[in-house]
N, C-alpha and C. Protein backbone atom coordinates (compact mmCIF):
# COMPACT_ATOMS: atom_id res chain seq x y z
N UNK A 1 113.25 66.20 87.13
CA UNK A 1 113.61 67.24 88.06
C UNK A 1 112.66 67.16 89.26
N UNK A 2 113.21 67.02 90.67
CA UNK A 2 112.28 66.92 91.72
C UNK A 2 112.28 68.34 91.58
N UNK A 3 111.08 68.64 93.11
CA UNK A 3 111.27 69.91 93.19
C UNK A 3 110.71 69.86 95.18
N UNK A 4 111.26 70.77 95.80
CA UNK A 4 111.91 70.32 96.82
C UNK A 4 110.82 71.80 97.63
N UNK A 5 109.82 71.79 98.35
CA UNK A 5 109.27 72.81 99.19
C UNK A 5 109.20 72.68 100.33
N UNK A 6 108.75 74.02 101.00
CA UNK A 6 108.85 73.68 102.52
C UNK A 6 107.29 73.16 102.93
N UNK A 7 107.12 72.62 103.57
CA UNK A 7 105.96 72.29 104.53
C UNK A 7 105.32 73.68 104.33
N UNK A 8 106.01 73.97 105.62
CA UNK A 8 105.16 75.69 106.00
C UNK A 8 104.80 76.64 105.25
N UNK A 9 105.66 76.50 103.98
CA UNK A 9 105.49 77.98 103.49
C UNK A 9 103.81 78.11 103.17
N UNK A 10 103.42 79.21 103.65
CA UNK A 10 101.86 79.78 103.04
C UNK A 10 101.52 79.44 101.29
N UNK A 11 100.17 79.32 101.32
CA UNK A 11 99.61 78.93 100.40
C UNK A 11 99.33 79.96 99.30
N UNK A 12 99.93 81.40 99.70
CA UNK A 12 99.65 82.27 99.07
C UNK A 12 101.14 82.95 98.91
N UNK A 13 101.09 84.08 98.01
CA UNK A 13 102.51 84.59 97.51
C UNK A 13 102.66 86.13 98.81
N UNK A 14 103.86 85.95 99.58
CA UNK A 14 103.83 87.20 100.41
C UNK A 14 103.44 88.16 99.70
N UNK A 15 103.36 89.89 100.10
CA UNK A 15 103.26 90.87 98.92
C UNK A 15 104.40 91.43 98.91
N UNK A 16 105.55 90.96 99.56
CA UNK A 16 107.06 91.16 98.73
C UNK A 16 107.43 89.92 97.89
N UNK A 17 107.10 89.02 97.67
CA UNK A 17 107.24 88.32 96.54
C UNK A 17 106.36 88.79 95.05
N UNK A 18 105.19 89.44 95.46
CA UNK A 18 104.36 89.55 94.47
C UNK A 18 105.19 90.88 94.26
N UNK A 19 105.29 91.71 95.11
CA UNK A 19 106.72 93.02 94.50
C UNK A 19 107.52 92.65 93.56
N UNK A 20 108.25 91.80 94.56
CA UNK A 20 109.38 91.07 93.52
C UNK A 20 109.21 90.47 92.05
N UNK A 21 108.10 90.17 92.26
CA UNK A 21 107.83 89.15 90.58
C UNK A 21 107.20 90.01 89.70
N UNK A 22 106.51 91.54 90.35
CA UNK A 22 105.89 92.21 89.02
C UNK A 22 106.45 93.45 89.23
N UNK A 23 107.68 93.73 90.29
CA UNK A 23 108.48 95.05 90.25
C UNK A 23 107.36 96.23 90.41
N UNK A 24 106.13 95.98 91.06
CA UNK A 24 105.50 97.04 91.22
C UNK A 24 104.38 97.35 92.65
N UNK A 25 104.21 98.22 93.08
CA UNK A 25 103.52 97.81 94.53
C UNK A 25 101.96 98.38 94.52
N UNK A 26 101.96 99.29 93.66
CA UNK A 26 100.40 99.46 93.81
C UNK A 26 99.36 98.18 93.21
N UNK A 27 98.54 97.36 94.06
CA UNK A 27 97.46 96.32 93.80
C UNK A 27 97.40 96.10 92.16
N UNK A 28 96.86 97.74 91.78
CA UNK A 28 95.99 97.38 89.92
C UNK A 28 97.03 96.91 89.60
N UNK A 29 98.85 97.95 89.16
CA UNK A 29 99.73 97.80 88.59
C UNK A 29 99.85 96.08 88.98
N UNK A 30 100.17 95.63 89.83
CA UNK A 30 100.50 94.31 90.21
C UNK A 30 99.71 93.12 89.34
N UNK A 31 98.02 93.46 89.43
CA UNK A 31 97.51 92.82 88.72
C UNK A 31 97.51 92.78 86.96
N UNK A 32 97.88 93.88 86.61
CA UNK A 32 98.20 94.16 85.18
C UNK A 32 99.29 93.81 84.92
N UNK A 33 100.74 93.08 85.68
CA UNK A 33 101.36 92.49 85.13
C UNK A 33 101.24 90.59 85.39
N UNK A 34 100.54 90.91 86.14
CA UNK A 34 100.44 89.13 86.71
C UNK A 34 99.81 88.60 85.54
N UNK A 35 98.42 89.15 84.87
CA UNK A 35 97.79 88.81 83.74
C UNK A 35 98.56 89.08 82.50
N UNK A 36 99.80 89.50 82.27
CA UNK A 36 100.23 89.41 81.14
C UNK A 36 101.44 88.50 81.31
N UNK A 37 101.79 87.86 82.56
CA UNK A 37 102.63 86.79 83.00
C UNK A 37 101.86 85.25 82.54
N UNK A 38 100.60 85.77 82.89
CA UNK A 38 100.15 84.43 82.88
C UNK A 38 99.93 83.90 84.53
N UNK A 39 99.81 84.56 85.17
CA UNK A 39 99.49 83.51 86.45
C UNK A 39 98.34 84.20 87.17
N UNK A 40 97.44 83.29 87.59
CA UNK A 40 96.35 83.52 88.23
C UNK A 40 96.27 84.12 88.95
N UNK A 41 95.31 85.43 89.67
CA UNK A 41 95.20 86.22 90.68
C UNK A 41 93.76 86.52 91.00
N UNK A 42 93.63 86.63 92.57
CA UNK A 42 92.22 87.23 92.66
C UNK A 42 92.17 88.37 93.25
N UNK A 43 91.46 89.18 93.20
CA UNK A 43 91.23 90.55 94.01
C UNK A 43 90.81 90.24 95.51
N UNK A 44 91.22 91.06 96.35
CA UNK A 44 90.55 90.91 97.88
C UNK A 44 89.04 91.84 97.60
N UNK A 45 88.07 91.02 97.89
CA UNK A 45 86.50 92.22 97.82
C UNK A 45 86.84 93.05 98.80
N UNK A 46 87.47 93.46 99.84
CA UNK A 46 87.77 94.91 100.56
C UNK A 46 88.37 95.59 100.39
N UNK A 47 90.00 95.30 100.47
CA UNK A 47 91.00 96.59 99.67
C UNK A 47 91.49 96.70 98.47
N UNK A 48 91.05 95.28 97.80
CA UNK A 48 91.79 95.11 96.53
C UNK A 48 93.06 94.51 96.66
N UNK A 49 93.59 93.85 97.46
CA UNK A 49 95.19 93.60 97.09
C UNK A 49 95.28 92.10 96.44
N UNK A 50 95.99 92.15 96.08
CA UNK A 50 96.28 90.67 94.82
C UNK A 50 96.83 89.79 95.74
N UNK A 51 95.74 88.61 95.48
CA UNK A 51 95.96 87.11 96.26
C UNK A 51 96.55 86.11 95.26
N UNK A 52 97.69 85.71 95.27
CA UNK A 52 98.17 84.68 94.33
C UNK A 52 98.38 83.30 95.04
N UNK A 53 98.17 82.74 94.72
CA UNK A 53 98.14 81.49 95.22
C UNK A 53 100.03 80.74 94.67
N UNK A 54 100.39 79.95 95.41
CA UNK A 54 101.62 79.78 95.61
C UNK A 54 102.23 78.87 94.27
N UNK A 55 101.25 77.47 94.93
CA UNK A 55 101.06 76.48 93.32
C UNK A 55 101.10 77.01 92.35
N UNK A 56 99.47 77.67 91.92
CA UNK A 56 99.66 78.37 90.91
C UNK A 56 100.61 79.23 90.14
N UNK A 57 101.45 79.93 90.79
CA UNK A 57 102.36 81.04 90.56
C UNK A 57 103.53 79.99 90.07
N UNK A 58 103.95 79.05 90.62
CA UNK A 58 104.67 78.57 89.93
C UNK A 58 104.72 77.39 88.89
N UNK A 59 103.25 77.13 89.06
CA UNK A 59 102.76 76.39 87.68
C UNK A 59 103.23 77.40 86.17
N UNK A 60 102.13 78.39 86.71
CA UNK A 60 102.39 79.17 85.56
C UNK A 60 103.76 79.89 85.23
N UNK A 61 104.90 79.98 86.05
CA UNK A 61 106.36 80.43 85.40
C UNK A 61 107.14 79.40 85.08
N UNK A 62 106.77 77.68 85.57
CA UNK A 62 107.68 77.16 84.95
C UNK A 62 106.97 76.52 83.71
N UNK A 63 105.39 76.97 83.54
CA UNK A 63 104.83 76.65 81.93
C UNK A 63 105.46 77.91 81.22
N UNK A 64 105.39 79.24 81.50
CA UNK A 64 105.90 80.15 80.52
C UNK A 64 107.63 79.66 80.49
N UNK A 65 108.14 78.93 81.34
CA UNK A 65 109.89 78.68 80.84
C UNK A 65 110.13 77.25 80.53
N UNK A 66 109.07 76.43 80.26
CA UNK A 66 109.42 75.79 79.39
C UNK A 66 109.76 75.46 78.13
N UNK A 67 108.62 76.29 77.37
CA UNK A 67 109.02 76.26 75.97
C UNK A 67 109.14 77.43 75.14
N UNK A 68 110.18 77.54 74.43
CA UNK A 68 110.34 78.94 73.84
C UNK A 68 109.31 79.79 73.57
N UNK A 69 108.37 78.67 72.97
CA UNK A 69 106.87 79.70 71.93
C UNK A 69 106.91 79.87 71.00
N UNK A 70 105.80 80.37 70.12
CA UNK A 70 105.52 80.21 68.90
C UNK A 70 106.41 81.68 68.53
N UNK A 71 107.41 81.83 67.49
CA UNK A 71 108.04 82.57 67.04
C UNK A 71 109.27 83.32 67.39
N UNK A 72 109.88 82.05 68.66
CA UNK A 72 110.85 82.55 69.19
C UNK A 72 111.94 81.14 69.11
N UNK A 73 113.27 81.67 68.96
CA UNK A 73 113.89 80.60 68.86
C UNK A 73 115.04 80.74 69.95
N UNK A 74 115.41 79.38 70.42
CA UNK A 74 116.23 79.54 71.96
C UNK A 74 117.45 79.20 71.60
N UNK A 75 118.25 79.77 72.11
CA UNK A 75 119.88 79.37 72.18
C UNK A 75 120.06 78.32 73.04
N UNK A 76 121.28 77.12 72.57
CA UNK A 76 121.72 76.34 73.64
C UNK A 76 121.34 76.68 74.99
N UNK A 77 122.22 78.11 75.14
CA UNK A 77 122.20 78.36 76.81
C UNK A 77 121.10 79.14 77.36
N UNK A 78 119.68 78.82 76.63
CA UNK A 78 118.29 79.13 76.78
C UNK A 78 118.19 80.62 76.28
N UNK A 79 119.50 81.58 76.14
CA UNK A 79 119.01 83.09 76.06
C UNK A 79 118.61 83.31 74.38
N UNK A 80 117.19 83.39 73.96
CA UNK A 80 116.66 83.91 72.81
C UNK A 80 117.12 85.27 72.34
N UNK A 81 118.04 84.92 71.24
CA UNK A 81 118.70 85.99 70.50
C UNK A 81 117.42 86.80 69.42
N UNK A 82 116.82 86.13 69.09
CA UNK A 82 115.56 86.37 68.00
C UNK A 82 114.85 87.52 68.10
N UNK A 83 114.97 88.67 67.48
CA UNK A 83 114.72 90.21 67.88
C UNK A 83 113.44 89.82 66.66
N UNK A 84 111.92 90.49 66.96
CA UNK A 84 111.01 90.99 65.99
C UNK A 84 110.46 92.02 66.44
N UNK A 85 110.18 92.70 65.34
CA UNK A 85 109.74 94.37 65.52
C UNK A 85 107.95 94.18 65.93
């Protein structure tokens, strides 16, 4: 699978993408789901807002969608039916 980017795009994740990917806008909330995503973030030392780096961000979602994981099992059409309490 190639994978096909732009030149330009910034090296960092806009903060409507980082909206978009953790559905939440206050900084902490943002960072409390990025760390349970799995993808790297740093704090700004002045206001706090979450710096994600671009690479990274999608290192780490296409490592979490590659492989099912330990105790989950995938359907053909990737959607994991496998319910545990």
């Amino acid at each position: 699978m190639t994978q096909h980017h732009a030149a330009n795009e910034p090296l960092e994740l806009s903060p409507e993408e980082l909206q978009r990917i953790t559905s939440r806008r206050q900084h902490a909330a943002q960072a409390r789901v990025l760390a349970h995503l799995g993808i790297p973030y740093h704090r700004h030392p002045i206001d706090g807002h979450v710096i994600v780096g671009r690479a990274a961000a999608r290192a780490a979602l296409a490592k979490a969608t590659d492989a099912p994981g330990k105790g989950r099992e995938e359907a053909s059409n990737g959607i994991n039916w496998q319910k545990h309490a």
